[in-house]
Protein backbone atom coordinates (compact mmCIF):
# COMPACT_ATOMS: atom_id res chain seq x y z
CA UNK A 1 -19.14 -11.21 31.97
CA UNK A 2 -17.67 -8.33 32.75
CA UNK A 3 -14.73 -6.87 30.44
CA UNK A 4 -11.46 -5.09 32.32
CA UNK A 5 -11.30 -1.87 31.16
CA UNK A 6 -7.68 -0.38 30.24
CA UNK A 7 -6.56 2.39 32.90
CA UNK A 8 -4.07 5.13 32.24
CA UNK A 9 -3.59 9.10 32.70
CA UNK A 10 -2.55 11.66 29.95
CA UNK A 11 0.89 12.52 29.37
CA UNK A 12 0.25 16.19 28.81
CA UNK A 13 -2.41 17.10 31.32
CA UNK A 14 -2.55 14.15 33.66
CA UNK A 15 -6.32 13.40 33.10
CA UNK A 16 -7.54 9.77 33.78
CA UNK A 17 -9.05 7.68 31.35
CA UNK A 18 -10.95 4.37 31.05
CA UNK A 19 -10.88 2.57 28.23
CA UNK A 20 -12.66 -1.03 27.07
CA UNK A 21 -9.94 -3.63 26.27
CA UNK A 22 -10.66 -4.14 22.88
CA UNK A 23 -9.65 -0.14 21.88
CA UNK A 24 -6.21 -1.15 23.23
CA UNK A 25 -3.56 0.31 20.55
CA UNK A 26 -6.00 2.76 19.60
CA UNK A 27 -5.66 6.76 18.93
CA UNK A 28 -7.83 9.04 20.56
CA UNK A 29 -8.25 12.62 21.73
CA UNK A 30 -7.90 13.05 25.41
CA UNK A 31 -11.09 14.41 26.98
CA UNK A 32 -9.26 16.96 29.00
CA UNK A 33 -6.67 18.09 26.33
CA UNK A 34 -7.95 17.17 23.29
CA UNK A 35 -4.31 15.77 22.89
CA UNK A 36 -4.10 12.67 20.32
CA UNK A 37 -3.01 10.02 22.46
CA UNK A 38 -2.59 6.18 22.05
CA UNK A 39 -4.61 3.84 24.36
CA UNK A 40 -1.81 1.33 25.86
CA UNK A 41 -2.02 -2.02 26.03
CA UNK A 42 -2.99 -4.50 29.53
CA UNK A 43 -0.19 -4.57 31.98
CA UNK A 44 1.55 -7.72 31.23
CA UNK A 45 0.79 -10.93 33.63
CA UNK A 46 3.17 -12.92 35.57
CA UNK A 47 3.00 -15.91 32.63
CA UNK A 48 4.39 -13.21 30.34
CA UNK A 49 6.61 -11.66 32.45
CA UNK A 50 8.21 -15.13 33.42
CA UNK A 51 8.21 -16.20 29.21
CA UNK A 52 10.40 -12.92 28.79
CA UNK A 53 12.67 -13.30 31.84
CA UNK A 54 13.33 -17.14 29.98
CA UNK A 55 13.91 -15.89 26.51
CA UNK A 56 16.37 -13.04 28.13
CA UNK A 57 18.32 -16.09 29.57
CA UNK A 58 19.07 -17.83 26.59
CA UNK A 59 22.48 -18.06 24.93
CA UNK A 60 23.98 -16.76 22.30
CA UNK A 61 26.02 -19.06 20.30
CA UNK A 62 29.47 -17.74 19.04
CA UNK A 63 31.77 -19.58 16.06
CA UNK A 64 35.44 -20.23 17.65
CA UNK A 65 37.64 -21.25 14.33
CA UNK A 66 34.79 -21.40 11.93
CA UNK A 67 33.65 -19.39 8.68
CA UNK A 68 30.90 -16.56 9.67
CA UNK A 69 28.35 -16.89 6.98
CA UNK A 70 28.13 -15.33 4.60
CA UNK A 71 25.36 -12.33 4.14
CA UNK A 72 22.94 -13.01 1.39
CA UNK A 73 23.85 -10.61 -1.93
CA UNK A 74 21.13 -9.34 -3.78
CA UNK A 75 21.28 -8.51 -7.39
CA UNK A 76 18.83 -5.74 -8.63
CA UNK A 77 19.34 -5.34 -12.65
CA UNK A 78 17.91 -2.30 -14.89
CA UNK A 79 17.63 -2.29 -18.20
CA UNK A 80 18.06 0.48 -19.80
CA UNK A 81 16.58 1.84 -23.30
CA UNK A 82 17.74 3.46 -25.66
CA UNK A 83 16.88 6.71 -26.84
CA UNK A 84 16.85 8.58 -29.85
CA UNK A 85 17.57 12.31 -30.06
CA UNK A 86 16.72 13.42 -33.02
């Protein structure tokens, strides 16, 4: 089985590069530049693209005449010692 390779060009000097899936995320040099580049990931499919379209489409719910909650406190304590000068 064949495995897609990732696609892309260099920012800087517009070289193109190929790239095995699994380096996706990765940092390398560019071949042309020798600028440190990250490898992006696969263009997104239409499944993903339609999961975020239905997450962007969701609600927000809003509190009309109720208490907000309240934000969690937390409580950091440091004892101190004493010291003798002396």
């Amino acid at each position: 089985m064949n495995v897609p390779d990732l696609n892309f060009d260099c920012p800087v000097c517009d070289q193109n590069i190929e790239a095995p899936l699994k380096m996706a995320g990765m940092k390398v040099l560019c071949p042309g530049c020798r600028t440190l580049l990250q490898i992006p990931g696969p263009p997104e499919t239409e499944e993903q693209r339609a999961r975020k379209k239905e997450k962007a489409a969701t609600v927000p719910i809003t509190v009309e005449g109720g208490i907000p909650p309240t934000p969690a406190k937390r409580c950091v304590v440091i004892k101190r010692t004493a010291e003798k000068h002396g």
